[in-house]
C-alpha atoms as a PDB file:
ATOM      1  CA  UNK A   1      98.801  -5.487 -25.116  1.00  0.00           C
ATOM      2  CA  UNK A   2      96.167  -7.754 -26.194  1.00  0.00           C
ATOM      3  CA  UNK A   3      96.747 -11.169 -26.974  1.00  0.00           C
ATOM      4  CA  UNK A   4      96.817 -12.436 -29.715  1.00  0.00           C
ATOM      5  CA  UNK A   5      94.372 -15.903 -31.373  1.00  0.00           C
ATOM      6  CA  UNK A   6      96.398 -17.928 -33.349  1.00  0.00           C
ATOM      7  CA  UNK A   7      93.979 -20.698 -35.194  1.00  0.00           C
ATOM      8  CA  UNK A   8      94.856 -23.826 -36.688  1.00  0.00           C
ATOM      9  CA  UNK A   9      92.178 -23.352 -39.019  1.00  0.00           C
ATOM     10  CA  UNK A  10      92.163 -26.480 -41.532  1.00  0.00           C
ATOM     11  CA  UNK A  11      90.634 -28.257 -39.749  1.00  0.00           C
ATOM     12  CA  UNK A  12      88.707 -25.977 -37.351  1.00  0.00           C
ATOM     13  CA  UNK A  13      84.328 -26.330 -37.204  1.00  0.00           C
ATOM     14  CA  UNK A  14      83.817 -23.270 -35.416  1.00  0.00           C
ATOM     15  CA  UNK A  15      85.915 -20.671 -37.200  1.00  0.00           C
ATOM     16  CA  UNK A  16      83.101 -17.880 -37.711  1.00  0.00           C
ATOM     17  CA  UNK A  17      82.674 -18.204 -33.959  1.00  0.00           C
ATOM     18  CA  UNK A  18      86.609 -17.313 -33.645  1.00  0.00           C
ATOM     19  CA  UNK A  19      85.978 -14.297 -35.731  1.00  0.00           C
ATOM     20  CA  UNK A  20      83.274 -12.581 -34.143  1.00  0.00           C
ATOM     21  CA  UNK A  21      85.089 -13.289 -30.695  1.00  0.00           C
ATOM     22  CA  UNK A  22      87.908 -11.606 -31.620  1.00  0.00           C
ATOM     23  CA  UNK A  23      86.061  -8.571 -33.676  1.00  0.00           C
ATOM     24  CA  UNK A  24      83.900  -8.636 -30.287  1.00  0.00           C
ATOM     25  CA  UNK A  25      87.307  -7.585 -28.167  1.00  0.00           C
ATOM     26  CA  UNK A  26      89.551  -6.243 -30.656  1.00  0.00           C
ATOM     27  CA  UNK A  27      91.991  -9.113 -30.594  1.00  0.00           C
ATOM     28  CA  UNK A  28      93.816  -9.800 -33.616  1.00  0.00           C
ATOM     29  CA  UNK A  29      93.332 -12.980 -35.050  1.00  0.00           C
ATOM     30  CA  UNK A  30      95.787 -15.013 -37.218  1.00  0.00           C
ATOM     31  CA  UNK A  31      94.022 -17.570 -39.349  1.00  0.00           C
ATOM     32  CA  UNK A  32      96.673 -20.052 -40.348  1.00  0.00           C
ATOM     33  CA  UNK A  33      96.276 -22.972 -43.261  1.00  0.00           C
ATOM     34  CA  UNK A  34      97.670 -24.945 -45.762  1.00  0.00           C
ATOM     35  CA  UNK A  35      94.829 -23.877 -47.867  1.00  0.00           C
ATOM     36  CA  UNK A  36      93.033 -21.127 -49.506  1.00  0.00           C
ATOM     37  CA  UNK A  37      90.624 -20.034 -47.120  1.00  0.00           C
ATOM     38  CA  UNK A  38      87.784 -16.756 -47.423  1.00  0.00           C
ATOM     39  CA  UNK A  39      87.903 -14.634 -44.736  1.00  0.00           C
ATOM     40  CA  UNK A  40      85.307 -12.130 -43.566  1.00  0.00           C
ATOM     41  CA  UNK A  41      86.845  -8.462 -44.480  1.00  0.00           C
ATOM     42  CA  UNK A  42      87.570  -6.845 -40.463  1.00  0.00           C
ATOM     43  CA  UNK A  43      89.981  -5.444 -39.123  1.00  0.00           C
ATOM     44  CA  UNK A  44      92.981  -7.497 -37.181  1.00  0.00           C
ATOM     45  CA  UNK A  45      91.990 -10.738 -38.873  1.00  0.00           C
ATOM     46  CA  UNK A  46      94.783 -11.872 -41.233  1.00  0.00           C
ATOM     47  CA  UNK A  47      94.808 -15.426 -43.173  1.00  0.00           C
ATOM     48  CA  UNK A  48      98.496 -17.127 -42.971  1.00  0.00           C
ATOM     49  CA  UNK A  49      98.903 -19.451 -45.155  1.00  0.00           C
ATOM     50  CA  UNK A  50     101.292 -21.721 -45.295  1.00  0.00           C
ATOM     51  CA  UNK A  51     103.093 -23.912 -47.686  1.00  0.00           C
ATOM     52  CA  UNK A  52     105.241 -26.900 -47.671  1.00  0.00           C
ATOM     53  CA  UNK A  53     105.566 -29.898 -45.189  1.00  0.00           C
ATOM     54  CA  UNK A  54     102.320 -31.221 -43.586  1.00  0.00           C
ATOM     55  CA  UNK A  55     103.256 -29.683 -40.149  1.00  0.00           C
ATOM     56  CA  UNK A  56     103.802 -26.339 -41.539  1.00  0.00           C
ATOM     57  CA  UNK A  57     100.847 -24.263 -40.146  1.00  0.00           C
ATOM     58  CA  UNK A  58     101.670 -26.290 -36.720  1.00  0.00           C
ATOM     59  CA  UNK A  59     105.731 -25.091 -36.979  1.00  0.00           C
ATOM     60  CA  UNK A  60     104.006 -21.649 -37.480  1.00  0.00           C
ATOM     61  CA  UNK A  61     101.737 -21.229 -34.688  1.00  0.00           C
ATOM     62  CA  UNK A  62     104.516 -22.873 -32.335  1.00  0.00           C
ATOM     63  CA  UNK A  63     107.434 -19.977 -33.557  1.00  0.00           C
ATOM     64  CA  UNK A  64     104.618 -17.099 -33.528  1.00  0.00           C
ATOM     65  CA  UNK A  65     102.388 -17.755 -30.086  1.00  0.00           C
ATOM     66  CA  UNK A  66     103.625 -16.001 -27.320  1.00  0.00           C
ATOM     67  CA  UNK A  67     102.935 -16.201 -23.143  1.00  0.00           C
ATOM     68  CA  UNK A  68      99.810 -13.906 -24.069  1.00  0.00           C
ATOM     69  CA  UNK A  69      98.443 -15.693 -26.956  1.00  0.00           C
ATOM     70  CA  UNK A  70      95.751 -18.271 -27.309  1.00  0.00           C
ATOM     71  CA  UNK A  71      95.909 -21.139 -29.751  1.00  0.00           C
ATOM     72  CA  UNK A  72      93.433 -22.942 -30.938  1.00  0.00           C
ATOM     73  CA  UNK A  73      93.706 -26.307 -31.869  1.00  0.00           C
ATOM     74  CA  UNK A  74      92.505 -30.397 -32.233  1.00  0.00           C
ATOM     75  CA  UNK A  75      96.380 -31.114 -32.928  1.00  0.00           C
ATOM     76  CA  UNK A  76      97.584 -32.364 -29.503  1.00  0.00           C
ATOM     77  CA  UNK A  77     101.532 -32.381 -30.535  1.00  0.00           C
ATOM     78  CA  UNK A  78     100.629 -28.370 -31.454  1.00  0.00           C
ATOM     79  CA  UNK A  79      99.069 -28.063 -27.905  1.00  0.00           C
ATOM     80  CA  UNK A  80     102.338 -29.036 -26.376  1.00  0.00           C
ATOM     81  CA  UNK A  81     104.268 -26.930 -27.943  1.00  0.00           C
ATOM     82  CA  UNK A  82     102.101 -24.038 -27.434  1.00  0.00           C
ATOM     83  CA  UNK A  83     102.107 -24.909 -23.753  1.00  0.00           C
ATOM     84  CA  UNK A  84     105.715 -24.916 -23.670  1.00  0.00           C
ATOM     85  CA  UNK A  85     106.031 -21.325 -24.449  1.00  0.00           C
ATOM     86  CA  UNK A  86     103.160 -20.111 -22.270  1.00  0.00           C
ATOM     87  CA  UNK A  87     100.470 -19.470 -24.435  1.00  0.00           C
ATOM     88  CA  UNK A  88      96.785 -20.802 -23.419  1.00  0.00           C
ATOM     89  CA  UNK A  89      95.888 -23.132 -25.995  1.00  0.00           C
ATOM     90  CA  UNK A  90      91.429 -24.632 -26.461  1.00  0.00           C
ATOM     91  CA  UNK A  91      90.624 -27.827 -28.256  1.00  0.00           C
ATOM     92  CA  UNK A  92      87.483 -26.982 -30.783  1.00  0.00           C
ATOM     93  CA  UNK A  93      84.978 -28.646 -28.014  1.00  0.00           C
ATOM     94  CA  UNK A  94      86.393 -26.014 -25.489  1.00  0.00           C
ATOM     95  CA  UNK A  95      88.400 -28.452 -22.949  1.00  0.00           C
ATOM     96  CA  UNK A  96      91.753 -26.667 -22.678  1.00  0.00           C
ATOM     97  CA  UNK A  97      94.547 -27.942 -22.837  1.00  0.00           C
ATOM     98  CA  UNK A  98      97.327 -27.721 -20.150  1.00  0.00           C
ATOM     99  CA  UNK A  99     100.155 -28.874 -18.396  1.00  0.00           C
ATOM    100  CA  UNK A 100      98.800 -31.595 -16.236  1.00  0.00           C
ATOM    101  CA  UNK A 101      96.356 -32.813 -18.659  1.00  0.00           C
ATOM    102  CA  UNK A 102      99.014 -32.713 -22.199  1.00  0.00           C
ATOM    103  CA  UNK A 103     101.006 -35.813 -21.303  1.00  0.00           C
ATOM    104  CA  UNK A 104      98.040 -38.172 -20.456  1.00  0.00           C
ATOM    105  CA  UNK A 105      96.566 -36.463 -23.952  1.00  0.00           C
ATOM    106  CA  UNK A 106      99.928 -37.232 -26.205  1.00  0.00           C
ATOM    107  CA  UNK A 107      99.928 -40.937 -24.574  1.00  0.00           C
ATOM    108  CA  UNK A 108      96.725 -41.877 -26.040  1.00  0.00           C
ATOM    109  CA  UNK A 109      97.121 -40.254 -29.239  1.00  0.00           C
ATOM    110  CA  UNK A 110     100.291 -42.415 -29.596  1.00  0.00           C
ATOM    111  CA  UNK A 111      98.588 -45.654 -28.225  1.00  0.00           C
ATOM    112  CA  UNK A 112      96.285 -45.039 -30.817  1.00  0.00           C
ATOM    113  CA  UNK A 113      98.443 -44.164 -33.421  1.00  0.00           C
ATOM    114  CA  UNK A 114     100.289 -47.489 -32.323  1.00  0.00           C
ATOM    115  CA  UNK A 115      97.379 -49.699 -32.534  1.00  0.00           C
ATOM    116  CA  UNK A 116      95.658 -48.313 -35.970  1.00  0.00           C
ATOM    117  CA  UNK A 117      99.526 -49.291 -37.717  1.00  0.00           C
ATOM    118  CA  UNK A 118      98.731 -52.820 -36.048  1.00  0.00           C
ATOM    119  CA  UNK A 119      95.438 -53.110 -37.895  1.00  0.00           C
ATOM    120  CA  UNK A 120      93.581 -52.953 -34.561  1.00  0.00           C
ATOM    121  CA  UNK A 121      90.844 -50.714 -33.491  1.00  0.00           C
ATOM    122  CA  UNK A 122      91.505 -47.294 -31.515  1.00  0.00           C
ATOM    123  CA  UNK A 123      89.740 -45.028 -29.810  1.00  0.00           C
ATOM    124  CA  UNK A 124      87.959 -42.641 -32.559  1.00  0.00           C
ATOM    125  CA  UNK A 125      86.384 -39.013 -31.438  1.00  0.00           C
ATOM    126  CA  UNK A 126      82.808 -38.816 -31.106  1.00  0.00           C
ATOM    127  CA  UNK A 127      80.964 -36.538 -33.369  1.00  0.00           C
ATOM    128  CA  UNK A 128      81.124 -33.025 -33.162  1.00  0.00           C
ATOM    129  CA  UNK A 129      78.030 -31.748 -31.615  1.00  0.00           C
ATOM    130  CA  UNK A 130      75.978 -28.694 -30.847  1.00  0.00           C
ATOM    131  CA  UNK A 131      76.674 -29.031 -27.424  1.00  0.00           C
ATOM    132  CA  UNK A 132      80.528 -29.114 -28.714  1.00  0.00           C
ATOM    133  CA  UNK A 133      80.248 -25.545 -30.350  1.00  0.00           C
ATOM    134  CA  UNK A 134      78.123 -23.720 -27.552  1.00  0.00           C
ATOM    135  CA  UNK A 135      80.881 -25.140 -24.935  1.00  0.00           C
ATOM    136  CA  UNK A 136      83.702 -23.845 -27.557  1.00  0.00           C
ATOM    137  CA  UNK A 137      81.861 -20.590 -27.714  1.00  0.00           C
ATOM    138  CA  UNK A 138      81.413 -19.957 -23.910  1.00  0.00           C
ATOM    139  CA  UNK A 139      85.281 -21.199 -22.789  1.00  0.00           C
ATOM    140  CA  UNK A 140      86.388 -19.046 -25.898  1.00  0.00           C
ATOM    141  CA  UNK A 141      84.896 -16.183 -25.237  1.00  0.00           C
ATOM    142  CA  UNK A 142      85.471 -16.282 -20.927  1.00  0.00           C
ATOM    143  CA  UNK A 143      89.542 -17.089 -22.347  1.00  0.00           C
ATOM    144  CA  UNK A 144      89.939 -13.389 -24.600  1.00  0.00           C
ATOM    145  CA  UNK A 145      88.323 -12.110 -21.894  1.00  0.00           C
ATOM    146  CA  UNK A 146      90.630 -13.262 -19.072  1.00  0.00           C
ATOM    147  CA  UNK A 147      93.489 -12.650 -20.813  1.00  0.00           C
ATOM    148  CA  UNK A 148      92.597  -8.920 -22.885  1.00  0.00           C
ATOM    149  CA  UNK A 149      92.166  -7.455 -19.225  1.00  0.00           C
ATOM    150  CA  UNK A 150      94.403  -4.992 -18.399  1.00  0.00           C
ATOM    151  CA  UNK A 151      97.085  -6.251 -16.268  1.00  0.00           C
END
């Protein structure tokens, strides 16, 4: 069975990509939001949106991925989760996330979290760049593939 890409797509920059990867190898795709999104009319990609609390595409993603599955995400709490139930989980500049590199990931988030409350400066993401999307697009794309082989 193929997996299946489950995308946190709110606040996603490369979702077009997502969609011709997964029209490229027939892998459904499961477009989740919290708001009202156009999709491109193909077959296995289906917009899930999702109402409520501000975590509610994250809660989800975490009770639908599977072992299989790929998420993709820039929410690092989502990434854990993901991890926990052994789905393969991307950040949108392609690093992946995994188990030895989720705890050093959810440390700084909170140390930054922590300082931004105190008024002081944190760490802030660089801009999204080119280079960004075309990593995205080649880690994306060797992931479905890895993972839709037969087993």
């Amino acid at each position: 069975m193929p997996p299946t890409i489950y995308l946190d797509a709110d606040a996603c920059p490369v979702k077009d990509h997502v969609y011709r990867v997964g029209a490229r190898y027939g892998v459904p795709v499961r477009v989740v939001s919290n708001t009202p999104l156009r999709l491109p009319s193909q077959p296995d990609l289906e917009l899930v949106r999702v109402t409520g609390a501000v975590d509610a595409a994250d809660d989800w993603i975490a009770d639908h991925a599977g072992p299989d599955d790929i998420v993709l995400t820039a929410d690092i709490p989502l990434a854990a989760r993901v991890l926990r139930s052994g789905a393969a989980c991307l950040d949108f500049r392609g690093d992946a996330f995994n188990a030895n590199r989720i705890g050093d990931a959810l440390a700084s988030r909170d140390i930054n979290a922590y300082l931004r409350s105190m008024g002081l400066p944190g760490s802030t993401p660089k801009p999204y760049s080119d280079r960004d999307k075309s990593r995205f697009a080649s880690r994306l794309d060797a992931l479905v593939r890895k993972h839709a082989k037969p087993s």
